[in-house]
PDB file of N, CA and C in Angstrom:
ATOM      1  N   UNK A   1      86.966 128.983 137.764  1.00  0.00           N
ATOM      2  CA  UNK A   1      86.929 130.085 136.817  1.00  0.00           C
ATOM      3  C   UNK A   1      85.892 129.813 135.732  1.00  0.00           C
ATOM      4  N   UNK A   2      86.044 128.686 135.072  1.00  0.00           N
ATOM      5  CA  UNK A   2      85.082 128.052 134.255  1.00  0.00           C
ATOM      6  C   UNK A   2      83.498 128.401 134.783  1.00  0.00           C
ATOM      7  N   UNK A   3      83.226 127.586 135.834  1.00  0.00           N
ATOM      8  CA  UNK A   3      82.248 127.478 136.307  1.00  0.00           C
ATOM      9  C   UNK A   3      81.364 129.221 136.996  1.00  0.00           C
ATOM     10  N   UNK A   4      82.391 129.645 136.901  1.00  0.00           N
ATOM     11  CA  UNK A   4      82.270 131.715 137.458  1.00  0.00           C
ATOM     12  C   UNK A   4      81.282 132.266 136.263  1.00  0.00           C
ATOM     13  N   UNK A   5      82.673 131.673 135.180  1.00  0.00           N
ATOM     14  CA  UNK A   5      82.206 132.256 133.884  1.00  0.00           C
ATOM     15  C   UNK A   5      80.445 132.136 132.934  1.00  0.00           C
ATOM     16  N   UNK A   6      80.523 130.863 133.692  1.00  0.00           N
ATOM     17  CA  UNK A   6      79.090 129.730 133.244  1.00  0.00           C
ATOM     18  C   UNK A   6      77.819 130.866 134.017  1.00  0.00           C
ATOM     19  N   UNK A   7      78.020 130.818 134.905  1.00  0.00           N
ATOM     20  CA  UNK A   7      77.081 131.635 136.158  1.00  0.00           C
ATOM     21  C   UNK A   7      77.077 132.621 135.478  1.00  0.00           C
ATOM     22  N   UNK A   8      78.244 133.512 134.971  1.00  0.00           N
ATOM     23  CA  UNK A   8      78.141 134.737 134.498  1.00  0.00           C
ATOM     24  C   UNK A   8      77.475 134.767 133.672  1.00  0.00           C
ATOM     25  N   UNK A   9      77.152 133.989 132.671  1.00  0.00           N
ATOM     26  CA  UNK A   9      76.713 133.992 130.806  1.00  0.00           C
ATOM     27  C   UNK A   9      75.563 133.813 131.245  1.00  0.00           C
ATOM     28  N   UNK A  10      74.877 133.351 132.425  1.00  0.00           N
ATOM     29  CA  UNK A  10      73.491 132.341 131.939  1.00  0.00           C
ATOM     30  C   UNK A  10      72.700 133.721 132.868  1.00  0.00           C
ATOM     31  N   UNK A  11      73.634 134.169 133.755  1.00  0.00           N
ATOM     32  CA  UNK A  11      72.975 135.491 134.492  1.00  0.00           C
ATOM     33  C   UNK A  11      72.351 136.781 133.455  1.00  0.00           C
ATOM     34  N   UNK A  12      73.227 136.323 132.645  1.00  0.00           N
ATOM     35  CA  UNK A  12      73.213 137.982 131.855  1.00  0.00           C
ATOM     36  C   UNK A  12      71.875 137.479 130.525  1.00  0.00           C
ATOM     37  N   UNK A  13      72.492 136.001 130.274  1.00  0.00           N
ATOM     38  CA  UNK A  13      71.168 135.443 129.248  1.00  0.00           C
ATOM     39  C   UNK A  13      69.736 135.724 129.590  1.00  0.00           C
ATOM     40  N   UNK A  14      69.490 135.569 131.248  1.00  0.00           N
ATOM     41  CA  UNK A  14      68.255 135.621 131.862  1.00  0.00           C
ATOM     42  C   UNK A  14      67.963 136.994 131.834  1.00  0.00           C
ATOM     43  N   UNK A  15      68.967 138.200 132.235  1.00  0.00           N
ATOM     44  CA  UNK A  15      69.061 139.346 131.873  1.00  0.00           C
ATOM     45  C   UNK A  15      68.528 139.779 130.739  1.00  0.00           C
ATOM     46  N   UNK A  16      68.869 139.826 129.633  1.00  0.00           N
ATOM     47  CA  UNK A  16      68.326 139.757 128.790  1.00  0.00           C
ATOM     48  C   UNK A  16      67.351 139.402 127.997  1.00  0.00           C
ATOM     49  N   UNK A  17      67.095 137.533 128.347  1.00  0.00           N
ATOM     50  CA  UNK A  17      65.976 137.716 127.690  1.00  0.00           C
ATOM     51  C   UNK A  17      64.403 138.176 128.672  1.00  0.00           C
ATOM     52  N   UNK A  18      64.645 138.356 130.212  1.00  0.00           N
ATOM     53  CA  UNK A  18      63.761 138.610 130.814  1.00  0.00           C
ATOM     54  C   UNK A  18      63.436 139.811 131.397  1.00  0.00           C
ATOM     55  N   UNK A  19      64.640 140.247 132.805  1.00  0.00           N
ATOM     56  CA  UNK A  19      64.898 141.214 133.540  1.00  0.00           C
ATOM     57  C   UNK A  19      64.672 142.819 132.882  1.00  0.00           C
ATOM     58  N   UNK A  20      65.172 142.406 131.808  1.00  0.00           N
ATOM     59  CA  UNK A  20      65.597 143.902 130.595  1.00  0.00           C
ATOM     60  C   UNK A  20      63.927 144.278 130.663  1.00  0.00           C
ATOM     61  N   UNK A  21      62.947 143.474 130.319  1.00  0.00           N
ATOM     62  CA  UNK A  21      61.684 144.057 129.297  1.00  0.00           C
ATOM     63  C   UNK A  21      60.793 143.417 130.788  1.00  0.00           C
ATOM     64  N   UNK A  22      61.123 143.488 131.670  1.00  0.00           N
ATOM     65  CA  UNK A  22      60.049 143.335 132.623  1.00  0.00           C
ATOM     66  C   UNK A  22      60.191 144.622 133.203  1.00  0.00           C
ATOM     67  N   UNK A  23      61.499 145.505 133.660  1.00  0.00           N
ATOM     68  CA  UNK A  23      61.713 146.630 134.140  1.00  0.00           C
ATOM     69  C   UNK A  23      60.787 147.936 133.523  1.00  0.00           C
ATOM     70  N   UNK A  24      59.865 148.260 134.568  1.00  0.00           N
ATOM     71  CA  UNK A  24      58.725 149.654 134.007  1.00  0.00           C
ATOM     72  C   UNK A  24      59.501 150.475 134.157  1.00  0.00           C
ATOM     73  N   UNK A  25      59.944 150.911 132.764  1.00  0.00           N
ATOM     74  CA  UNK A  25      60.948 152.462 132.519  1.00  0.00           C
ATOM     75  C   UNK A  25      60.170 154.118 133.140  1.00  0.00           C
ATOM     76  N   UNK A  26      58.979 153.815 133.753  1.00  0.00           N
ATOM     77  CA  UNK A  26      58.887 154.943 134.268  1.00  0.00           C
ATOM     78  C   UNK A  26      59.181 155.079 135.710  1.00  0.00           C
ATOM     79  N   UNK A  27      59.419 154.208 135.762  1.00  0.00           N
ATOM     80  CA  UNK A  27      59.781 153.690 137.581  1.00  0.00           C
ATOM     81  C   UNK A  27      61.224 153.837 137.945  1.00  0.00           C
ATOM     82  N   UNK A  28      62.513 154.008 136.634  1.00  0.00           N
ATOM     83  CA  UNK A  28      63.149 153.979 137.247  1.00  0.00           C
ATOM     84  C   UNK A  28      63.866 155.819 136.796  1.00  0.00           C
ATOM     85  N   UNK A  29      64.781 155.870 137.251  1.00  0.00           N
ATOM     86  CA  UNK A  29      65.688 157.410 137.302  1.00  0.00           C
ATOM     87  C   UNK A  29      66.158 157.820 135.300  1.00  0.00           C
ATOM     88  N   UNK A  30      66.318 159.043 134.925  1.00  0.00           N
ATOM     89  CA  UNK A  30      66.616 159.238 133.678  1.00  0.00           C
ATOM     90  C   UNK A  30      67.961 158.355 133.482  1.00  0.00           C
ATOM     91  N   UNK A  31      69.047 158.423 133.707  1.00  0.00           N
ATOM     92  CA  UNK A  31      70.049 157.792 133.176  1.00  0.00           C
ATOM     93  C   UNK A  31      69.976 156.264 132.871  1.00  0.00           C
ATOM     94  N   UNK A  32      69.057 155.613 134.545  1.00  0.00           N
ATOM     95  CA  UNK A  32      69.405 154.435 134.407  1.00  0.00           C
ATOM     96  C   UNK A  32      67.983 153.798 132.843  1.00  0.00           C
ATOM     97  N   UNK A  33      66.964 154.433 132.991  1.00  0.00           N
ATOM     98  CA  UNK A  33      66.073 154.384 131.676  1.00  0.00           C
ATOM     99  C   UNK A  33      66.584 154.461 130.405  1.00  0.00           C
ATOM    100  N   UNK A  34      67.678 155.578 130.046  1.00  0.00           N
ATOM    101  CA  UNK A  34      68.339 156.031 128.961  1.00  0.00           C
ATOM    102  C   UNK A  34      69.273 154.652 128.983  1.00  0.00           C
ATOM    103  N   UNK A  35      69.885 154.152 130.018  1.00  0.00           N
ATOM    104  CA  UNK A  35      70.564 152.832 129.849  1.00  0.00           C
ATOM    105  C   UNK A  35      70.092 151.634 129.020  1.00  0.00           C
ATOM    106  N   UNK A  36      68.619 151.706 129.951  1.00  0.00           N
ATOM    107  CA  UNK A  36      68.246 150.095 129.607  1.00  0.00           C
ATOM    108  C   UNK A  36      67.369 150.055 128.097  1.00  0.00           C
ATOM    109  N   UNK A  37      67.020 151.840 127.463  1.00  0.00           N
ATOM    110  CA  UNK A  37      66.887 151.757 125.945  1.00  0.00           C
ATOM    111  C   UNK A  37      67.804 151.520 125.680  1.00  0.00           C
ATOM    112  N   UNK A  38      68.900 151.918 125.451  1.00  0.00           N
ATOM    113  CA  UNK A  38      69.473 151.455 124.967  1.00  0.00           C
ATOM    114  C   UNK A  38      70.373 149.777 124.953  1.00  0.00           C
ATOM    115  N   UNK A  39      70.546 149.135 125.408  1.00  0.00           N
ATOM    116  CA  UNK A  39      70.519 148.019 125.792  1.00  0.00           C
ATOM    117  C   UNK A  39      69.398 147.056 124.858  1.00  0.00           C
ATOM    118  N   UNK A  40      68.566 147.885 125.143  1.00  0.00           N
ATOM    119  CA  UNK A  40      66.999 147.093 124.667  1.00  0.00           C
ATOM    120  C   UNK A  40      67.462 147.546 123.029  1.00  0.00           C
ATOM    121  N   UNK A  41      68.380 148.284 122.474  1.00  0.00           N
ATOM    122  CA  UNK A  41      68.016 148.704 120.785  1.00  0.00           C
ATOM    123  C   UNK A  41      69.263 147.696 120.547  1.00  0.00           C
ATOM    124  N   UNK A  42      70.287 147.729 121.677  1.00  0.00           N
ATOM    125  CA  UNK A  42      71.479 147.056 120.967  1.00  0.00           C
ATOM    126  C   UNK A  42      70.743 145.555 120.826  1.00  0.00           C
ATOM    127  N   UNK A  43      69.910 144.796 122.082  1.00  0.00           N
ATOM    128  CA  UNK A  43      70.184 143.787 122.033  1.00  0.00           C
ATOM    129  C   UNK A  43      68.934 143.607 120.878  1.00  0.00           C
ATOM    130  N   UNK A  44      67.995 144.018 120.521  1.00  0.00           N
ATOM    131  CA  UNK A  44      67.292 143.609 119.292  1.00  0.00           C
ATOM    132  C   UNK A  44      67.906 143.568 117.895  1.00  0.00           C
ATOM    133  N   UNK A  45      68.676 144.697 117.807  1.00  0.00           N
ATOM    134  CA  UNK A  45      69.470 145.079 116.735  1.00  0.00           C
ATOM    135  C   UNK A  45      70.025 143.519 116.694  1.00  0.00           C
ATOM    136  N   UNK A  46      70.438 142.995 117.079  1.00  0.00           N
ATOM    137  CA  UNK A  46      71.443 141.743 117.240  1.00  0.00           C
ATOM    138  C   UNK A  46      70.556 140.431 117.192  1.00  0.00           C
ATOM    139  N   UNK A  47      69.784 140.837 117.896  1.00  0.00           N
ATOM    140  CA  UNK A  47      68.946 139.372 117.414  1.00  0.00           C
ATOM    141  C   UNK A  47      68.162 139.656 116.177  1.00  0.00           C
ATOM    142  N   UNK A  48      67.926 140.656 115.667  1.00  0.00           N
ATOM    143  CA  UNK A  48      67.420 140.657 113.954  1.00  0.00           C
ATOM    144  C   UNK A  48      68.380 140.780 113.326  1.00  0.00           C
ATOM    145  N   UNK A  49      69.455 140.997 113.713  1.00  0.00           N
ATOM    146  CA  UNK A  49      70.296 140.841 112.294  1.00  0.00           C
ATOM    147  C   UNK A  49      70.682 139.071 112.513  1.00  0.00           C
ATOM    148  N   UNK A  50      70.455 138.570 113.515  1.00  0.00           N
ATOM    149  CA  UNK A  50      70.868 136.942 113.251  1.00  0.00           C
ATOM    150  C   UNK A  50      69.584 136.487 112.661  1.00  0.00           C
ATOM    151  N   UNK A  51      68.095 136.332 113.557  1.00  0.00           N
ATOM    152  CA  UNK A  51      67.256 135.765 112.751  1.00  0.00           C
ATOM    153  C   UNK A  51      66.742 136.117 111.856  1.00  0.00           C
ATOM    154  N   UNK A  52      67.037 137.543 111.448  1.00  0.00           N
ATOM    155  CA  UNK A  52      66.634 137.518 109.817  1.00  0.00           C
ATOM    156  C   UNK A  52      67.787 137.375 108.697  1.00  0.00           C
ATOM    157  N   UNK A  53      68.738 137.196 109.345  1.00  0.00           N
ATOM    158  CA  UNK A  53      69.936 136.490 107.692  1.00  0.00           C
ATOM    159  C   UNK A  53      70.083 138.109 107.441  1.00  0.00           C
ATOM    160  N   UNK A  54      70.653 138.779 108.088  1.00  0.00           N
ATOM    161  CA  UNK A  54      70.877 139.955 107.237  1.00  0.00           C
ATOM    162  C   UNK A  54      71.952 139.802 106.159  1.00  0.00           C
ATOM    163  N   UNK A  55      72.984 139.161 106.379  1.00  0.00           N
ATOM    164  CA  UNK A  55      74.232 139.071 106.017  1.00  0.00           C
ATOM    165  C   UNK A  55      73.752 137.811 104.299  1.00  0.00           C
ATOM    166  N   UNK A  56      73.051 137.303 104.385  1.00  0.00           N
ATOM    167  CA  UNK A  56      72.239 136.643 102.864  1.00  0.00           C
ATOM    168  C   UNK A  56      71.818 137.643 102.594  1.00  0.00           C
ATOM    169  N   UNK A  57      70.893 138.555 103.005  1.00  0.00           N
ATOM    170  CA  UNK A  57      69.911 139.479 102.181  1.00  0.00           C
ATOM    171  C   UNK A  57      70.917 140.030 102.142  1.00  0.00           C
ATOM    172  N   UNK A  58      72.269 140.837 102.052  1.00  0.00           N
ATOM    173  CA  UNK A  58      72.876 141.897 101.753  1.00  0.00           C
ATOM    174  C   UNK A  58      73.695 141.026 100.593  1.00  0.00           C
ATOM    175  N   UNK A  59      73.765 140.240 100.750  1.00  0.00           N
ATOM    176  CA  UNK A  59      75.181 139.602  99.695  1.00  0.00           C
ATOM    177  C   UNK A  59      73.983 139.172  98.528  1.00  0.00           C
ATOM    178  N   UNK A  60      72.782 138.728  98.890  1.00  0.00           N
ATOM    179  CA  UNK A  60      72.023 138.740  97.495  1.00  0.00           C
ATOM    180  C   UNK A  60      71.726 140.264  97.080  1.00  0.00           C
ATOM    181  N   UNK A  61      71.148 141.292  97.587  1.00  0.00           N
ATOM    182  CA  UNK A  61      71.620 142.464  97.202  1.00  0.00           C
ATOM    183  C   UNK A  61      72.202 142.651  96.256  1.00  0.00           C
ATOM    184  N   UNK A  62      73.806 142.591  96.624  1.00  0.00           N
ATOM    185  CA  UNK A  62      74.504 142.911  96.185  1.00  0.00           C
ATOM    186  C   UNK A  62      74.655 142.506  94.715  1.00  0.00           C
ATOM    187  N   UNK A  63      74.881 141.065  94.952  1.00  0.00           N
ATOM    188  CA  UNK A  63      74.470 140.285  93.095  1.00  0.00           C
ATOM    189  C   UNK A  63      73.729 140.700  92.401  1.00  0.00           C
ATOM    190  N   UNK A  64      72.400 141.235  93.252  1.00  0.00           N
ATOM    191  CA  UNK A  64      71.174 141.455  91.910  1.00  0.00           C
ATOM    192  C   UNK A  64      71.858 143.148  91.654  1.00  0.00           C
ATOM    193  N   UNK A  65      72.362 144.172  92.375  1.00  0.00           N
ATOM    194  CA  UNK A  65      72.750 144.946  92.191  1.00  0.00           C
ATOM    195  C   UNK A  65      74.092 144.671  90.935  1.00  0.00           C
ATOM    196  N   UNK A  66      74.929 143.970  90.977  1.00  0.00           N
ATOM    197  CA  UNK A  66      76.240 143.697  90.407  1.00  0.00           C
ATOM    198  C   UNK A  66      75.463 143.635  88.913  1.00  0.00           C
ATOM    199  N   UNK A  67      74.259 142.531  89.222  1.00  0.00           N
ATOM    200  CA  UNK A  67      73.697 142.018  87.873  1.00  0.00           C
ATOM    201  C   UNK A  67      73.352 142.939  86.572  1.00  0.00           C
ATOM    202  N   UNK A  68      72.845 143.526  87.652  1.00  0.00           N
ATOM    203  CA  UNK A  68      71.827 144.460  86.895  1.00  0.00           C
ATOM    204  C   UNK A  68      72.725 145.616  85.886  1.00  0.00           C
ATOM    205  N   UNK A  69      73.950 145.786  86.657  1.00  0.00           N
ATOM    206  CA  UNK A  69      74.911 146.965  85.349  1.00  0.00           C
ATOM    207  C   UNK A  69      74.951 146.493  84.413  1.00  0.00           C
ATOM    208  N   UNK A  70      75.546 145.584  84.044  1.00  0.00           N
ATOM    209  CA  UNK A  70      75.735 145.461  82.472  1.00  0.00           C
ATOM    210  C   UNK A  70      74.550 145.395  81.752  1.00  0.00           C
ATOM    211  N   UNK A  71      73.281 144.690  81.978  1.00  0.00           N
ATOM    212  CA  UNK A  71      72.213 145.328  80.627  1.00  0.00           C
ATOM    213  C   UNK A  71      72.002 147.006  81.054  1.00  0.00           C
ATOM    214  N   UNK A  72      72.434 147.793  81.979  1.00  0.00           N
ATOM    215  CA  UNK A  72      72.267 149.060  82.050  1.00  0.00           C
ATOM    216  C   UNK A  72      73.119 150.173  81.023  1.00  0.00           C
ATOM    217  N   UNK A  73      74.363 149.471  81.542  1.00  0.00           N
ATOM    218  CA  UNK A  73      75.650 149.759  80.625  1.00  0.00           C
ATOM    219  C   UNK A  73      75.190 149.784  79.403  1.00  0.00           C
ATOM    220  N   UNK A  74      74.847 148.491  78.709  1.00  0.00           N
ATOM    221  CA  UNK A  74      74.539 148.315  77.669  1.00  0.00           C
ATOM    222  C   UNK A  74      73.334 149.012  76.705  1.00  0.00           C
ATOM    223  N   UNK A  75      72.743 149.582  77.542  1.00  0.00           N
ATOM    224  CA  UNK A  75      71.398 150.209  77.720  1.00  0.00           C
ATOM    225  C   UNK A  75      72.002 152.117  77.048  1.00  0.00           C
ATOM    226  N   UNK A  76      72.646 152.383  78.179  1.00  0.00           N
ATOM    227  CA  UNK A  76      73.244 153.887  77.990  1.00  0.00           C
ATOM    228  C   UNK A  76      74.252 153.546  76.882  1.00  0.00           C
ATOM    229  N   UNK A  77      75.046 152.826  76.301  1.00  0.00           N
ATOM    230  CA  UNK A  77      75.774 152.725  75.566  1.00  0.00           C
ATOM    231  C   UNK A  77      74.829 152.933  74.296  1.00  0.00           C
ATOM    232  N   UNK A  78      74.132 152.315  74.326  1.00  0.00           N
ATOM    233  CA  UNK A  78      73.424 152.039  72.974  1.00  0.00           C
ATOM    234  C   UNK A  78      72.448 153.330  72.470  1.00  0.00           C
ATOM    235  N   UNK A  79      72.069 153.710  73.690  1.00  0.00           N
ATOM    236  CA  UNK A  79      71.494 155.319  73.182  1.00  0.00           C
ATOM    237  C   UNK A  79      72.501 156.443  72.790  1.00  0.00           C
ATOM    238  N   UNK A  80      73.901 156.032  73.471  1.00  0.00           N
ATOM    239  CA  UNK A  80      75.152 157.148  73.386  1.00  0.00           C
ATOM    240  C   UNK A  80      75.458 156.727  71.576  1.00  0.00           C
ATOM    241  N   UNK A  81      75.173 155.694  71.803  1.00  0.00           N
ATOM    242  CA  UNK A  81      75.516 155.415  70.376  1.00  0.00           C
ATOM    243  C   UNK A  81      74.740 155.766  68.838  1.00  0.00           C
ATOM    244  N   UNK A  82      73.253 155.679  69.563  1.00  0.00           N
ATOM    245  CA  UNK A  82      72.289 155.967  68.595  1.00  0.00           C
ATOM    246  C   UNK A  82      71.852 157.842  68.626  1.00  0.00           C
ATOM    247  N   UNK A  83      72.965 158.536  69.606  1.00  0.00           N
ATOM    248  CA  UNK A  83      72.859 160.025  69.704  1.00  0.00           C
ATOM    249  C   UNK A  83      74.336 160.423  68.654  1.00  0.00           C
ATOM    250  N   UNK A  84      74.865 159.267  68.329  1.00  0.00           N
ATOM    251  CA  UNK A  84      76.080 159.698  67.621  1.00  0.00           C
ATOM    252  C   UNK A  84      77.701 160.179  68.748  1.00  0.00           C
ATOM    253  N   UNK A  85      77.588 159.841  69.789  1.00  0.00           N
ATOM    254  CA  UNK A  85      78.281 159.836  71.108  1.00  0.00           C
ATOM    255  C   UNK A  85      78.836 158.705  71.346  1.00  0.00           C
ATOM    256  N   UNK A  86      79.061 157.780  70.601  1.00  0.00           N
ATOM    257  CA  UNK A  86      79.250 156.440  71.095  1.00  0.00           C
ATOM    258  C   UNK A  86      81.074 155.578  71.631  1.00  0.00           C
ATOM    259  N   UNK A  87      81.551 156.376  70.881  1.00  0.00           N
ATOM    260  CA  UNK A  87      82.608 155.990  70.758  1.00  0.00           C
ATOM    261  C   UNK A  87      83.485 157.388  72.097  1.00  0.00           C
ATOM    262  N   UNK A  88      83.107 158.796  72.002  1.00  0.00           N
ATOM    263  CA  UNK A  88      83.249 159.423  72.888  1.00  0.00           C
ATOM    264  C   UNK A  88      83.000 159.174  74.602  1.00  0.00           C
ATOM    265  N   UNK A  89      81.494 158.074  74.782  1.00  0.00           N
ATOM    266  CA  UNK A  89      81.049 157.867  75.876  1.00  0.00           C
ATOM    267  C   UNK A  89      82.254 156.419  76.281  1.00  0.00           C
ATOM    268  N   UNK A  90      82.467 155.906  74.950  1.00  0.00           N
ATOM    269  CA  UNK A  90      83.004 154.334  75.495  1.00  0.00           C
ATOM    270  C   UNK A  90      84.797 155.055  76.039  1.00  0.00           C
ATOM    271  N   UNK A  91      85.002 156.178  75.526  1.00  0.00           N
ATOM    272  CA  UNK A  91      86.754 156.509  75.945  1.00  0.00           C
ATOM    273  C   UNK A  91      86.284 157.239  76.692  1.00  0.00           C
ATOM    274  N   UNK A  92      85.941 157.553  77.588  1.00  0.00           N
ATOM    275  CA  UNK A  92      84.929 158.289  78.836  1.00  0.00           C
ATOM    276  C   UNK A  92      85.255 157.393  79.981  1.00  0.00           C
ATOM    277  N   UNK A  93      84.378 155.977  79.480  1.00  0.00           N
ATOM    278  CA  UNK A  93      84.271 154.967  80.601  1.00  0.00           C
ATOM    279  C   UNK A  93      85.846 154.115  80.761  1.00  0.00           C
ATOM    280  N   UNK A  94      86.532 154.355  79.566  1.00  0.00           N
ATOM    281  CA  UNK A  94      87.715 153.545  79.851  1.00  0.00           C
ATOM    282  C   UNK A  94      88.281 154.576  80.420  1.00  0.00           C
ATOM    283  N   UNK A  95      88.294 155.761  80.170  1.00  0.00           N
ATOM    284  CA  UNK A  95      89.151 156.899  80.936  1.00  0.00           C
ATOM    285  C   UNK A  95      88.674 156.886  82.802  1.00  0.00           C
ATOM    286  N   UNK A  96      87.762 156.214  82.950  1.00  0.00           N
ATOM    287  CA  UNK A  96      86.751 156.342  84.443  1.00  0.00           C
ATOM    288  C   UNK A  96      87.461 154.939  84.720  1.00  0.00           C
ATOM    289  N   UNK A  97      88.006 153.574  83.741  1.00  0.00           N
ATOM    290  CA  UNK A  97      87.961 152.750  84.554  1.00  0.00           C
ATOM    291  C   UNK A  97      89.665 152.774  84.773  1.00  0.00           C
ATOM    292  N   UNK A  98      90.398 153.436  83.975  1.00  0.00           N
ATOM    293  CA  UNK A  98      91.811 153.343  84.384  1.00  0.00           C
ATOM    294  C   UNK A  98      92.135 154.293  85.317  1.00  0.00           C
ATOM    295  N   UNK A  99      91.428 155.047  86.305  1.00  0.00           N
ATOM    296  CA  UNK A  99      91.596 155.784  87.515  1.00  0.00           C
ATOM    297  C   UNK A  99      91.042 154.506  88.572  1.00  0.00           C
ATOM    298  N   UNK A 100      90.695 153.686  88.294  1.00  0.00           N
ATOM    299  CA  UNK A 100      90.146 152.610  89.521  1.00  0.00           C
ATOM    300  C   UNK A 100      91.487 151.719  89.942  1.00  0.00           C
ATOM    301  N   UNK A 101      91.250 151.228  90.875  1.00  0.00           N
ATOM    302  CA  UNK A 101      92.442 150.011  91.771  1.00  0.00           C
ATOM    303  C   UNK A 101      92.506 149.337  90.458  1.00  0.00           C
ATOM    304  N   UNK A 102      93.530 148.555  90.786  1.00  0.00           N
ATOM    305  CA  UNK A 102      93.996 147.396  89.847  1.00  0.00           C
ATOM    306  C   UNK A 102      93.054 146.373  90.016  1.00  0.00           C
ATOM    307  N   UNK A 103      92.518 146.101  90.952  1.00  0.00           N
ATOM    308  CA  UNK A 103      92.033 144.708  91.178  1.00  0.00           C
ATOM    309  C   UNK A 103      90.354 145.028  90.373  1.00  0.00           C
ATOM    310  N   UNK A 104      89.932 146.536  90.320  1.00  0.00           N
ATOM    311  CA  UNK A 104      88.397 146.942  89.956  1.00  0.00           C
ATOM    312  C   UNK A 104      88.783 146.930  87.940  1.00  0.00           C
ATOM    313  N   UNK A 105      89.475 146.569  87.336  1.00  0.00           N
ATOM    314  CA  UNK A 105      89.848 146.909  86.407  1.00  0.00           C
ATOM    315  C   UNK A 105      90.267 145.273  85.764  1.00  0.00           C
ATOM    316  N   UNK A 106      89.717 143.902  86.063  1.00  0.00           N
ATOM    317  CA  UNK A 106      90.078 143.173  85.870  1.00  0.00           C
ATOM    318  C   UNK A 106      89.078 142.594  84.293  1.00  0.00           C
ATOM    319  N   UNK A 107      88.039 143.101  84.297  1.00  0.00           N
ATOM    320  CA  UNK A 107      86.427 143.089  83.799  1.00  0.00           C
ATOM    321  C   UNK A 107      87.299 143.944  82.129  1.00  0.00           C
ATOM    322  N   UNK A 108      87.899 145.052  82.325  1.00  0.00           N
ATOM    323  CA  UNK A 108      88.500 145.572  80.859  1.00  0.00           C
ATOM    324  C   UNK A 108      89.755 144.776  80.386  1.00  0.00           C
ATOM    325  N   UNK A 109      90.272 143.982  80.910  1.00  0.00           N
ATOM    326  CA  UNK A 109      90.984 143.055  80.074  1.00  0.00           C
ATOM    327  C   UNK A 109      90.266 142.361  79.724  1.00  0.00           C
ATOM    328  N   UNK A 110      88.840 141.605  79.852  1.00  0.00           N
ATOM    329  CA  UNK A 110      87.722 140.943  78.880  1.00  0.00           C
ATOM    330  C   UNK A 110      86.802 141.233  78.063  1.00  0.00           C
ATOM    331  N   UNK A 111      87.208 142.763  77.709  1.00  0.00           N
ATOM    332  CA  UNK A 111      86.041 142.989  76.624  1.00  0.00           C
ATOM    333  C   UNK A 111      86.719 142.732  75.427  1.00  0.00           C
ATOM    334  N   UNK A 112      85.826 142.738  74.489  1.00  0.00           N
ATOM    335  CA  UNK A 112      86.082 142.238  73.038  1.00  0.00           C
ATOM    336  C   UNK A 112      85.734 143.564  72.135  1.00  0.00           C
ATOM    337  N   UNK A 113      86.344 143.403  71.159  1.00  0.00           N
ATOM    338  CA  UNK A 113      86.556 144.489  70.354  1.00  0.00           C
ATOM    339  C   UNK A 113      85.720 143.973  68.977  1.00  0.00           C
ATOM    340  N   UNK A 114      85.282 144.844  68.183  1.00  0.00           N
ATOM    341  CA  UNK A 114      84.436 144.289  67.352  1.00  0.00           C
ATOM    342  C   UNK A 114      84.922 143.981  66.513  1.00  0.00           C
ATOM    343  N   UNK A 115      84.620 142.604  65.697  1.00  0.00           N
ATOM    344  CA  UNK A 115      85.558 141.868  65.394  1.00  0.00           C
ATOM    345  C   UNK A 115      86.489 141.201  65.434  1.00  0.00           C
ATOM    346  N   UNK A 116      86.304 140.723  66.798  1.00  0.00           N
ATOM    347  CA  UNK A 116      87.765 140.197  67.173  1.00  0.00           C
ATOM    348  C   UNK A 116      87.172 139.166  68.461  1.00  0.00           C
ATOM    349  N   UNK A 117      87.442 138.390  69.179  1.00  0.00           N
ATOM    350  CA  UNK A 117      86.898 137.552  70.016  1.00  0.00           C
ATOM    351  C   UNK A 117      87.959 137.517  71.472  1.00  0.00           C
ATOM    352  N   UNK A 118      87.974 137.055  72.262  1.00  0.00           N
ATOM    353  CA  UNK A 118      88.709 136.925  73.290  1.00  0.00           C
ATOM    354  C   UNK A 118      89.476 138.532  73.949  1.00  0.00           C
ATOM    355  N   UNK A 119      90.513 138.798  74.848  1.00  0.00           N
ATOM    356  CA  UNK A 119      90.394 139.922  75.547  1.00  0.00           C
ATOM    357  C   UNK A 119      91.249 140.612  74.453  1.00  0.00           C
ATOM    358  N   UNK A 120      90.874 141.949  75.146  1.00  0.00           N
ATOM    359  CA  UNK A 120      91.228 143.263  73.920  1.00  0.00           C
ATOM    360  C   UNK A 120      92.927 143.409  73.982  1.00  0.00           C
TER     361      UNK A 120
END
């Protein structure tokens, strides 16, 4: 069974990395062509998302994305503030963050209140 299985993997490896892209797609019938594109998108799709690290580039993404709100925040706050809106925009955003999950709402038990140090 082992040894079936072995034959099987290394058949389909050769498959792939050879058989697939030697086959002249005008040579063969519509379906079986429409097959082996596709085949050919899955199996690239799969080898670029391994050798290019997709899964690093998305999670750094994400950080520089995460990063970047708060001087933004801080950014719109400070014009809401310098329009005379300031205190309206900040019970806005607490009103926006107490409709979120419990777990997205962990960040407003650490803000500080002015004058005062540690959580609100």
């Amino acid at each position: 069974m082992k040894e079936k299985l072995s034959v099987k993997f290394r058949r389909l490896h050769h498959f792939l990395g050879h058989d697939l892209w030697d086959v002249e797609l005008s040579s063969v019938g519509f379906i079986k062509r429409l097959f082996l594109k596709f085949v050919r998108v899955i199996y690239l799709s799969f080898r670029g998302f391994r050798d290019d690290e997709l899964t690093l580039r998305a999670s750094g993404l994400t950080l520089v994305s995460l990063l970047s709100l708060a001087p933004l925040l801080a950014f719109v706050f400070t014009i809401f503030k310098g329009a005379g809106r300031g205190a309206e925009a900040i019970a806005q955003f607490e009103a926006f963050v107490a409709t979120l999950p419990e777990q997205s709402q962990v960040a407003g038990r650490y803000r500080t209140r002015p004058g005062r140090s540690g959580p609100a």
